[in-house]
C-alpha atoms as a PDB file:
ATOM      1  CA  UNK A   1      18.183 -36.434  36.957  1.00  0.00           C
ATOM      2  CA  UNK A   2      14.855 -37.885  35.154  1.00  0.00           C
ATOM      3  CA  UNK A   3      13.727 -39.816  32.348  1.00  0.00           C
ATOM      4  CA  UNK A   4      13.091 -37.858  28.858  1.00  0.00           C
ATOM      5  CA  UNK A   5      10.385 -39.192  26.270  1.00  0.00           C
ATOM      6  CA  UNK A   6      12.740 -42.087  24.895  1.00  0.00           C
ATOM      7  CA  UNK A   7      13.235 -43.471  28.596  1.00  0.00           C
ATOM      8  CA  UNK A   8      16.805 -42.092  28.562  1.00  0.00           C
ATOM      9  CA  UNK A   9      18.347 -40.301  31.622  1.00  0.00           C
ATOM     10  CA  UNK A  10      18.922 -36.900  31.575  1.00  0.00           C
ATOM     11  CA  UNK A  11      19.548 -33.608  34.067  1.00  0.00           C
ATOM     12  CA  UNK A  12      19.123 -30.074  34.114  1.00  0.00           C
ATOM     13  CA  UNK A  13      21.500 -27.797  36.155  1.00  0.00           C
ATOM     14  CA  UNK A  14      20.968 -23.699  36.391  1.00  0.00           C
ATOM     15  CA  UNK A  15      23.218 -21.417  37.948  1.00  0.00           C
ATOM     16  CA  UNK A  16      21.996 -17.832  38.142  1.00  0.00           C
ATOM     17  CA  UNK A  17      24.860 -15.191  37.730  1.00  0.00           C
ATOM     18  CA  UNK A  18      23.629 -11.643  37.015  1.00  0.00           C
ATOM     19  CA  UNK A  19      24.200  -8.561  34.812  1.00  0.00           C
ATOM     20  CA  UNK A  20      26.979  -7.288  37.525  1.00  0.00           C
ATOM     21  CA  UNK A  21      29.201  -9.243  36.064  1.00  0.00           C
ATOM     22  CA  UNK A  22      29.652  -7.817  32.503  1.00  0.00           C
ATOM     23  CA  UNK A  23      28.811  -4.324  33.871  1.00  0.00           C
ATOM     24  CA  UNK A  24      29.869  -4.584  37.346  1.00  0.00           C
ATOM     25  CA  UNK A  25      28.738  -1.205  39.770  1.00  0.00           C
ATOM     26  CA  UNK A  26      30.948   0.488  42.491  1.00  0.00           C
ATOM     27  CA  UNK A  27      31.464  -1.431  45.458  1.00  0.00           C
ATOM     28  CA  UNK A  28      30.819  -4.850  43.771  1.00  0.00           C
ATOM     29  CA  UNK A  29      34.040  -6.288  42.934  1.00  0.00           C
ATOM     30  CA  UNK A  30      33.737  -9.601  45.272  1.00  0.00           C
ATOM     31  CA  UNK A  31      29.752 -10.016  44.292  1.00  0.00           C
ATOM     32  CA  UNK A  32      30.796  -9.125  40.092  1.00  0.00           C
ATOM     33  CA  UNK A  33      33.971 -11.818  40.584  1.00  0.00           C
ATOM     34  CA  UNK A  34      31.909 -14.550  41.559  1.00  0.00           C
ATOM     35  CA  UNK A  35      29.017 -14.075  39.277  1.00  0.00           C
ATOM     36  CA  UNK A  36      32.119 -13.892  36.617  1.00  0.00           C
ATOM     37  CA  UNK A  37      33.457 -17.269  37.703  1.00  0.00           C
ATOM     38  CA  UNK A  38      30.088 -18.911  37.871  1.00  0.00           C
ATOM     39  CA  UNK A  39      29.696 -18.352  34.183  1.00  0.00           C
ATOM     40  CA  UNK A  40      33.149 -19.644  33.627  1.00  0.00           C
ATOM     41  CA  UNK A  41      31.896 -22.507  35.840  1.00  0.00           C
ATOM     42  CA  UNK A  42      28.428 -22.776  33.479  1.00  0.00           C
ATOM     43  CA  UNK A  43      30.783 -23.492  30.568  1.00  0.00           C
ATOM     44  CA  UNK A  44      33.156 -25.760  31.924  1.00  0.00           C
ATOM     45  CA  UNK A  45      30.558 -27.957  33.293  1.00  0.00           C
ATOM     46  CA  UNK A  46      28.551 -27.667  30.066  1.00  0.00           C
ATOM     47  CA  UNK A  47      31.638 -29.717  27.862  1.00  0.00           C
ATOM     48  CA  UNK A  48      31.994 -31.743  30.444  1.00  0.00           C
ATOM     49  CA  UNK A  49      28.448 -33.243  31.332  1.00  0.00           C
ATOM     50  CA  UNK A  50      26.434 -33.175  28.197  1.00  0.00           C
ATOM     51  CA  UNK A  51      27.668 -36.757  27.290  1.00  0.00           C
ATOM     52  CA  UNK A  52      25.671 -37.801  30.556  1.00  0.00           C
ATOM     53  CA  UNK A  53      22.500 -36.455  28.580  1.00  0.00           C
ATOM     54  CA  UNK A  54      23.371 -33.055  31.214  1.00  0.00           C
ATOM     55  CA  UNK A  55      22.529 -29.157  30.147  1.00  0.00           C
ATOM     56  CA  UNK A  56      24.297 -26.520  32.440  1.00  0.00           C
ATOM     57  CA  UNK A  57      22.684 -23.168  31.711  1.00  0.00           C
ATOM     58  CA  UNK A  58      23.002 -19.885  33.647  1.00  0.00           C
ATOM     59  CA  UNK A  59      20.966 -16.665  33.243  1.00  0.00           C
ATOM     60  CA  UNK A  60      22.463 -13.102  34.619  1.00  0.00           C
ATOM     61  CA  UNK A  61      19.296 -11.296  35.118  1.00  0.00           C
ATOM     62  CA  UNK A  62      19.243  -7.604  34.958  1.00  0.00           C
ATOM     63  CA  UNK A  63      17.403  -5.147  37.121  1.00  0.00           C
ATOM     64  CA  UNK A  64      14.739  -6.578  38.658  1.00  0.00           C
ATOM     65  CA  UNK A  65      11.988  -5.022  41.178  1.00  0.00           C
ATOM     66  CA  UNK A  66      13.031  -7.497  43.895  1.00  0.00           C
ATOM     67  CA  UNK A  67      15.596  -8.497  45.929  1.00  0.00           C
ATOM     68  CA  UNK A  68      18.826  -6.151  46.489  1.00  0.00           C
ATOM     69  CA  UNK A  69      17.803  -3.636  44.198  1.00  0.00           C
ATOM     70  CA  UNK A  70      14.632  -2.731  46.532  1.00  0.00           C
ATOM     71  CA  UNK A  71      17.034  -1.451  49.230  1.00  0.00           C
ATOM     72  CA  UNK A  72      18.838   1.089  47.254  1.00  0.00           C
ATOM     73  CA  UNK A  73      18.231   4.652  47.059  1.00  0.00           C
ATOM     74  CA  UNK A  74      15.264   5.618  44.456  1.00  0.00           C
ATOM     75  CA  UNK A  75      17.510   7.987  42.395  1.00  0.00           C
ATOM     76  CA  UNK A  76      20.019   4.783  41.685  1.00  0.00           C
ATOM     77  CA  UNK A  77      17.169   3.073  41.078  1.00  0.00           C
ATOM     78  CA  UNK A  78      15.796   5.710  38.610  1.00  0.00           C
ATOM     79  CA  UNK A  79      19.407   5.505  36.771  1.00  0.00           C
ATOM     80  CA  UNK A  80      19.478   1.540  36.704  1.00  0.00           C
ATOM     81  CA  UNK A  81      15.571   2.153  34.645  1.00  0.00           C
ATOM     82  CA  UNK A  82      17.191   4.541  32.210  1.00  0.00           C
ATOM     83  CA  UNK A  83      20.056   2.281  31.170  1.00  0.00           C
ATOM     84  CA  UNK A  84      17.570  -0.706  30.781  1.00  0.00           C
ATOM     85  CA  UNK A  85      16.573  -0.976  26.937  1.00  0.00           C
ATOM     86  CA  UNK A  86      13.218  -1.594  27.735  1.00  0.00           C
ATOM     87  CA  UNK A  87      12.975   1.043  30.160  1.00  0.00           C
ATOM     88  CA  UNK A  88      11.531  -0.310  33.395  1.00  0.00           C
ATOM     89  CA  UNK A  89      13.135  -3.258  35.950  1.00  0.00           C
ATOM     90  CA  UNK A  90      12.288  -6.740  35.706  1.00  0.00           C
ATOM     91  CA  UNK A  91       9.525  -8.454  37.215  1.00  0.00           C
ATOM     92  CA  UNK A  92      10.094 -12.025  38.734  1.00  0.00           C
ATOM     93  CA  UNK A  93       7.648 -13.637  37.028  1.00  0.00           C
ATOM     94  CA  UNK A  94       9.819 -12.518  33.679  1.00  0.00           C
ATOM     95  CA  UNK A  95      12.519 -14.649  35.033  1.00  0.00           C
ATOM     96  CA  UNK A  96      10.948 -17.491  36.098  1.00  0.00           C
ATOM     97  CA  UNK A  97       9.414 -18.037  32.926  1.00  0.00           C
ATOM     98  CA  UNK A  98      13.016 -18.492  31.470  1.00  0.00           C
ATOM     99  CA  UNK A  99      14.035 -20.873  34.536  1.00  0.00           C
ATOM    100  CA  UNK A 100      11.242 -23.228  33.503  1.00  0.00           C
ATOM    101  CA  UNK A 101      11.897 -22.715  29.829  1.00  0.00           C
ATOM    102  CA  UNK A 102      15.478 -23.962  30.355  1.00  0.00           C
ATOM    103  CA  UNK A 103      14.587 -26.647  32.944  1.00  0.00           C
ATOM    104  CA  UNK A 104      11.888 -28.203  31.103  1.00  0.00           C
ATOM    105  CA  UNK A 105      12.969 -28.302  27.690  1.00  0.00           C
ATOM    106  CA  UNK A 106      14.180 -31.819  26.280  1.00  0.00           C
ATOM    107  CA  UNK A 107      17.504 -32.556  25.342  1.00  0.00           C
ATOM    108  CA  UNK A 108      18.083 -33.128  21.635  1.00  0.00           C
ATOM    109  CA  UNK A 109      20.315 -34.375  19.464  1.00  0.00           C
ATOM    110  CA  UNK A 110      21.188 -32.831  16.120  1.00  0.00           C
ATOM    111  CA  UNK A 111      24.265 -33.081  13.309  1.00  0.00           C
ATOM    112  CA  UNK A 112      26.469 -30.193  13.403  1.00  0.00           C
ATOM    113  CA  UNK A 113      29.266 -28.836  11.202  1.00  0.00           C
ATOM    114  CA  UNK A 114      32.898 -28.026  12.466  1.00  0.00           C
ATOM    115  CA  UNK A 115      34.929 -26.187  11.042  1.00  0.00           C
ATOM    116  CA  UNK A 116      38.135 -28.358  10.124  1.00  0.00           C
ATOM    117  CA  UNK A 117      40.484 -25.224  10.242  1.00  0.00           C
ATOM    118  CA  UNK A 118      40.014 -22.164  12.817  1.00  0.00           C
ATOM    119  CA  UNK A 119      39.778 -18.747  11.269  1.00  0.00           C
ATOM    120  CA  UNK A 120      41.640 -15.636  12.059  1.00  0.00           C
ATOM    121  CA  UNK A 121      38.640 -13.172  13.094  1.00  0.00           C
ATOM    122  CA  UNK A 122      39.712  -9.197  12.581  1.00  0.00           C
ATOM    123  CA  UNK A 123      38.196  -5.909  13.920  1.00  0.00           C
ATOM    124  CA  UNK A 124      39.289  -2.375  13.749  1.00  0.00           C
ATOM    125  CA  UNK A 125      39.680  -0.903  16.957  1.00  0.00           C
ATOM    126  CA  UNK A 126      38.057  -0.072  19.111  1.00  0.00           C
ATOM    127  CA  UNK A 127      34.626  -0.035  17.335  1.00  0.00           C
ATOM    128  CA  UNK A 128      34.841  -3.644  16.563  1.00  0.00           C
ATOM    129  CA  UNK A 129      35.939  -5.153  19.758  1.00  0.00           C
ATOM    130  CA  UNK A 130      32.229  -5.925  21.056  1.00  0.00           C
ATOM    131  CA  UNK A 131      31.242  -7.776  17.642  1.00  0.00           C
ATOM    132  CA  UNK A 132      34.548  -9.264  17.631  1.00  0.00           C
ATOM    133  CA  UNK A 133      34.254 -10.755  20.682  1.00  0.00           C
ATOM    134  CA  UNK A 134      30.469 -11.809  19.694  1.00  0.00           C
ATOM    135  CA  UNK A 135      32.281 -13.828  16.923  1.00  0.00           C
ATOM    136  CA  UNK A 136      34.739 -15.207  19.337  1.00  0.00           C
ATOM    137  CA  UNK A 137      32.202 -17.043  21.309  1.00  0.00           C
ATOM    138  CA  UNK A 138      31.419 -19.311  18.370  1.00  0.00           C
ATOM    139  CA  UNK A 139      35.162 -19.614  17.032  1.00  0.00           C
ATOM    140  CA  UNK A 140      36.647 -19.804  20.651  1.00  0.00           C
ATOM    141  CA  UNK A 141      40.091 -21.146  19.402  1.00  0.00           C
ATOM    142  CA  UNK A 142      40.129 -18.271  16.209  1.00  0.00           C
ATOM    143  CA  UNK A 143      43.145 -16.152  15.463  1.00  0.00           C
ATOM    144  CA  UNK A 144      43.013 -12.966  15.827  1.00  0.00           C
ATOM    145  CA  UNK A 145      44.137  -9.991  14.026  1.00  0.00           C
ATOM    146  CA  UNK A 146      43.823  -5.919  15.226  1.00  0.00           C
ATOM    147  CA  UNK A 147      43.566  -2.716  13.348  1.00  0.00           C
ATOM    148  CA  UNK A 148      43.967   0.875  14.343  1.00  0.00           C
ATOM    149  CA  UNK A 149      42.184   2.223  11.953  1.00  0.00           C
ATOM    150  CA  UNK A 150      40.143   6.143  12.222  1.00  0.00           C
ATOM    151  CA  UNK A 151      38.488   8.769   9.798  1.00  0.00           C
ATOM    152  CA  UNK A 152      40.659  11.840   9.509  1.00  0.00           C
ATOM    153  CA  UNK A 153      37.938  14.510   9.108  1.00  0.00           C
ATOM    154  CA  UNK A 154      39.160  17.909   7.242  1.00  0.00           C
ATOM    155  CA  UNK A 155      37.171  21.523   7.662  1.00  0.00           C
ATOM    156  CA  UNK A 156      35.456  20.526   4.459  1.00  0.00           C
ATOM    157  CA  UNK A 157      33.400  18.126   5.909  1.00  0.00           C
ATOM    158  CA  UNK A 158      35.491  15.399   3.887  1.00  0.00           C
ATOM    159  CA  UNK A 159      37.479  12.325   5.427  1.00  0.00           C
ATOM    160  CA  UNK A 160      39.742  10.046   4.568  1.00  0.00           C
ATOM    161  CA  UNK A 161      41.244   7.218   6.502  1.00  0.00           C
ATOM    162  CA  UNK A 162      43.586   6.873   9.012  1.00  0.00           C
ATOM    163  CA  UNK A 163      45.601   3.585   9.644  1.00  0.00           C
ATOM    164  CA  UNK A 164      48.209   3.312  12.859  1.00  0.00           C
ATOM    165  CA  UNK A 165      48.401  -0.021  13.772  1.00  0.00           C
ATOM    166  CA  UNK A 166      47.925  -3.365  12.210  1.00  0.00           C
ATOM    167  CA  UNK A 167      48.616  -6.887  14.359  1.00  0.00           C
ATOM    168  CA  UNK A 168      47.942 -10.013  12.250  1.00  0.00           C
ATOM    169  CA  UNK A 169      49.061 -14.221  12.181  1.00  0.00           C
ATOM    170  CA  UNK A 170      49.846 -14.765   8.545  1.00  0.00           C
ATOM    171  CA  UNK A 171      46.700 -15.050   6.752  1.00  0.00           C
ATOM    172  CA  UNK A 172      48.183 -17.246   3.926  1.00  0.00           C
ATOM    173  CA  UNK A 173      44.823 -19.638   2.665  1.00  0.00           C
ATOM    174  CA  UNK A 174      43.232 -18.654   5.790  1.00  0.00           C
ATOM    175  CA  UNK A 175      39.848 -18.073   6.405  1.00  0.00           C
ATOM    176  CA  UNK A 176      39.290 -13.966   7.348  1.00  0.00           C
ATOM    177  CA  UNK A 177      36.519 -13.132   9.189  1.00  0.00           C
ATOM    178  CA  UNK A 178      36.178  -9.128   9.717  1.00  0.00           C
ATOM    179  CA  UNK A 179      33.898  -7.926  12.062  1.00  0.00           C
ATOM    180  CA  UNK A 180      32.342  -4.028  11.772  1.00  0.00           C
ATOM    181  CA  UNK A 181      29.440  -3.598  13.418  1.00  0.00           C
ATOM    182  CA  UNK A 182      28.310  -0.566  11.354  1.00  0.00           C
ATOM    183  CA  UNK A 183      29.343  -0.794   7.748  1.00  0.00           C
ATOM    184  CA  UNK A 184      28.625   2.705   6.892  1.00  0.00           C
ATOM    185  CA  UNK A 185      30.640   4.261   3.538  1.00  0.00           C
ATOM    186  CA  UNK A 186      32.606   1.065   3.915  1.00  0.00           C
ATOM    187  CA  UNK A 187      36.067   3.012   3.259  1.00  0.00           C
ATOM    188  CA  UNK A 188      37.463   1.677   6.269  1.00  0.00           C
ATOM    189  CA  UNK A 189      37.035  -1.673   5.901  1.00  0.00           C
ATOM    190  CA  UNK A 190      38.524  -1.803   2.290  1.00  0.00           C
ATOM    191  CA  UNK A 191      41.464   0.017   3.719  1.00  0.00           C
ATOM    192  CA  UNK A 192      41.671  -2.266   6.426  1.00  0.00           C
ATOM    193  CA  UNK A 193      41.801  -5.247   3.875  1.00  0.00           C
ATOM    194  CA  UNK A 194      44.418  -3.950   1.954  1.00  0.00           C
ATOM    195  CA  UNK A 195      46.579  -3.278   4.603  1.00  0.00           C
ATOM    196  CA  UNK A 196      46.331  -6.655   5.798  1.00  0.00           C
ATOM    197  CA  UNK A 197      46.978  -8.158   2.936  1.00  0.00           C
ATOM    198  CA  UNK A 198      50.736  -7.392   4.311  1.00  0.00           C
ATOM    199  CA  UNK A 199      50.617 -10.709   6.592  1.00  0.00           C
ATOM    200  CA  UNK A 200      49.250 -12.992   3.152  1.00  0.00           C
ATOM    201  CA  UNK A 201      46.202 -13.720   1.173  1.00  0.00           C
ATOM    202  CA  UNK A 202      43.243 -15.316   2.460  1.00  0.00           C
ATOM    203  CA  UNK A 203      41.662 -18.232   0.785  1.00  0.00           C
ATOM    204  CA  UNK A 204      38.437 -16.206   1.761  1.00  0.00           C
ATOM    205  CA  UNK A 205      36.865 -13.488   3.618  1.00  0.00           C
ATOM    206  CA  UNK A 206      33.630 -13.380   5.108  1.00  0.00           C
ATOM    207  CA  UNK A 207      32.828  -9.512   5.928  1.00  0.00           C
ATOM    208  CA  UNK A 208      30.282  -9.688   9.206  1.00  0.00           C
ATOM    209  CA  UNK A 209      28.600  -6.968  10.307  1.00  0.00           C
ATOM    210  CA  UNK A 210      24.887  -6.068  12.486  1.00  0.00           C
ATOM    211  CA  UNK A 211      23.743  -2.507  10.356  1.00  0.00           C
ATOM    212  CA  UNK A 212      25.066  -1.606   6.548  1.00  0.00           C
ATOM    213  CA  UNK A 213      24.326   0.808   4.455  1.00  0.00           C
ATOM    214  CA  UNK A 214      23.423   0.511   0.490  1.00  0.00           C
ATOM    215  CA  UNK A 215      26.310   2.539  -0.189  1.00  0.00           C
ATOM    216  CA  UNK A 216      28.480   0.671   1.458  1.00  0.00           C
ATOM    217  CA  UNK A 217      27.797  -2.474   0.220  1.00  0.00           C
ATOM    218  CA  UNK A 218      27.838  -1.544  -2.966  1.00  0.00           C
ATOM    219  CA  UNK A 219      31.212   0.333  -2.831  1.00  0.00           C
ATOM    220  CA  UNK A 220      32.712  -3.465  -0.866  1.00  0.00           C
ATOM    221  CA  UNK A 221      31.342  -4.780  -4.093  1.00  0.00           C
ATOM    222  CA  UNK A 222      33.212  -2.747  -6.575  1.00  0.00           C
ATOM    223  CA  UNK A 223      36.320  -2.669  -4.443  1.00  0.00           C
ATOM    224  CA  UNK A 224      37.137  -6.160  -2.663  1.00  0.00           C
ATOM    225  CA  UNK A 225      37.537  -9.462  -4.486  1.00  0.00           C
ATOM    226  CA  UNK A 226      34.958 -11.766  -5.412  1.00  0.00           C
ATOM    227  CA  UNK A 227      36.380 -14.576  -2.833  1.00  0.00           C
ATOM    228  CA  UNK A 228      34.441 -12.267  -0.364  1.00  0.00           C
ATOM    229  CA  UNK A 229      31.076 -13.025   1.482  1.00  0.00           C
ATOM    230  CA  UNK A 230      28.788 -10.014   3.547  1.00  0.00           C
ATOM    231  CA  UNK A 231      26.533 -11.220   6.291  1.00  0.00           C
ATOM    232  CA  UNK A 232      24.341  -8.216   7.400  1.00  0.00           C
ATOM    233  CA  UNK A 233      21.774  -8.031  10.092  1.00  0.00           C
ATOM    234  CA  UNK A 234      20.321  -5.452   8.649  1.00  0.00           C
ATOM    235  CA  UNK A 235      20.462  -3.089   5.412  1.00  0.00           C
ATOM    236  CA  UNK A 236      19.774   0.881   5.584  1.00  0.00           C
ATOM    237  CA  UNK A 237      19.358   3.065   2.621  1.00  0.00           C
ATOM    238  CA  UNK A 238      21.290   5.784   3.175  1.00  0.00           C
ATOM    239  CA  UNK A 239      24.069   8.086   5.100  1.00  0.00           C
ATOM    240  CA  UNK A 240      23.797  11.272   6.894  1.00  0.00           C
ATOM    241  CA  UNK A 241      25.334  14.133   5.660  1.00  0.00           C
ATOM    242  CA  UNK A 242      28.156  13.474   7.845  1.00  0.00           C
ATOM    243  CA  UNK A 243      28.605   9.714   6.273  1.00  0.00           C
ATOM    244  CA  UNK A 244      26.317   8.069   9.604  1.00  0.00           C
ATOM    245  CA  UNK A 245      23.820   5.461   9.674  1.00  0.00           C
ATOM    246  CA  UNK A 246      20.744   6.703   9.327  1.00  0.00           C
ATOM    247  CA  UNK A 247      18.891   7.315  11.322  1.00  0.00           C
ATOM    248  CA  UNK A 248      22.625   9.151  12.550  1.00  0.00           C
ATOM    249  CA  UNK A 249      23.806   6.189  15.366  1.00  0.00           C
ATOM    250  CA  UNK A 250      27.118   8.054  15.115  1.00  0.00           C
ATOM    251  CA  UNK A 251      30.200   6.323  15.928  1.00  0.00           C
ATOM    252  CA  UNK A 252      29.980   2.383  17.156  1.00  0.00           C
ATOM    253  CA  UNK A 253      33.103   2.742  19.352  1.00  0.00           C
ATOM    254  CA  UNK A 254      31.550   6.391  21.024  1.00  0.00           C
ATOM    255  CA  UNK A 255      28.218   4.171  21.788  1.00  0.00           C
ATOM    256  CA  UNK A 256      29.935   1.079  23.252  1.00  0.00           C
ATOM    257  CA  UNK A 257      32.737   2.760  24.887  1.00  0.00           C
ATOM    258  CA  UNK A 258      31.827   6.770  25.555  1.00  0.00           C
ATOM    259  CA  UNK A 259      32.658   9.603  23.453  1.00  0.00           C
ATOM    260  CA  UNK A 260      35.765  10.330  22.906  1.00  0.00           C
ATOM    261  CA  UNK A 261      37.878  14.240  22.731  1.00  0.00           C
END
């Protein structure tokens, strides 16, 4: 505990968990569990201290070239580099500059907005699921809805799409959020919508997605209602000739979850 700049007391705790426990390695099920409840602990205390003027931050480093990961075998190491985005380990120095960022910064106080009513948030599976849960973090106590839906490709080179499986609340003057990370010709999504229309019509829609094509914004456009908003990361200008992201990212579920037969 200390004194900020207006004389009032406040207190900084850090808890460091570690990548292993989002993607945990053979042989580390005790060490991944407790970095896993540590977070769960980071939250918990977060709610429950801040009105004592208390932050409760944790940081799960990656690879670093320290600690355990100097005792392991040079061609694990070599993998653990090629799966880091910026291809090389940490250094310590990286991470202590983010311990004294979070330890040293004041805390502020600022007006927020709440949302009166909780959402329903959607994805199609199973390309969705990692944005979906992205949006989850911020509407923790969101329903959710689930849809099976897949392109159907034909010897032509043509698609069309394929829906199995739809699980929904009723959606009667809700707020819909859908979540599609890559909003490509944006066929699926519109056939999405209409099929889960089923469970009742939303007051509105809010269409959330990190990478969209032109095409497929434009075709949401001309084929959703107006009472429907896009929030895009980023925009791209065009398809591959099989209907991909440039510059051809392929499927979102084959890159979050493996390719699939």
């Amino acid at each position: 505990m200390y004194s900020d700049d207006a004389g009032e007391e406040c207190g900084r705790i850090l808890y460091i968990s570690s990548v292993v426990a989002h993607r945990p390695l053979a042989g580390t099920s005790a060490y991944a569990a407790s970095k896993a409840a540590l977070e769960g602990l980071t939250r918990a205390q977060a709610v429950e201290l801040s009105r004592f003027g208390i932050t409760v931050n944790c940081i799960a480093p990656g690879y670093f070239d320290a600690g355990m990961i100097s005792s392991v075998e040079d061609d694990i190491r070599k993998d653990l580099q090629k799966q880091t985005p910026a291809g090389r380990l940490g250094h310590a120095s990286e991470l202590a500059a983010a311990v004294v960022y979070l330890c040293a910064t004041p805390l502020g106080i600022a007006n927020i907005s709440l949302p009166s009513e909780q959402p329903v948030v959607g994805t199609i599976l199973r390309a969705g699921l990692p944005l979906h849960q992205g949006v989850l973090n911020y509407f923790d106590h969101a329903d959710n809805a689930f849809i099976s839906a897949y392109r159907k490709h034909h010897k032509d080179g043509s698609f069309d799409i394929r829906l199995e499986y739809v699980s929904s609340p009723s959606l009667e003057g809700r707020i819909l959020i859908l979540a599609d990370p890559m909003l490509a010709t944006g066929a699926s999504l519109v056939t999405t919508f209409k099929a889960i229309l089923e469970y009742g019509k939303p007051r509105h829609t809010h269409i959330v997605a990190a990478l969209a094509s032109s095409q497929g914004i434009e075709f949401i456009k001309k084929n959703m209602p107006e009472e429907v908003d896009l929030w895009i990361g980023a925009i791209d200008e065009e398809l591959t000739a099989q209907a991909y992201i440039v510059p051809g990212l392929g499927d979102a579920g084959d890159l979050a979850y493996g390719e699939k037969q």
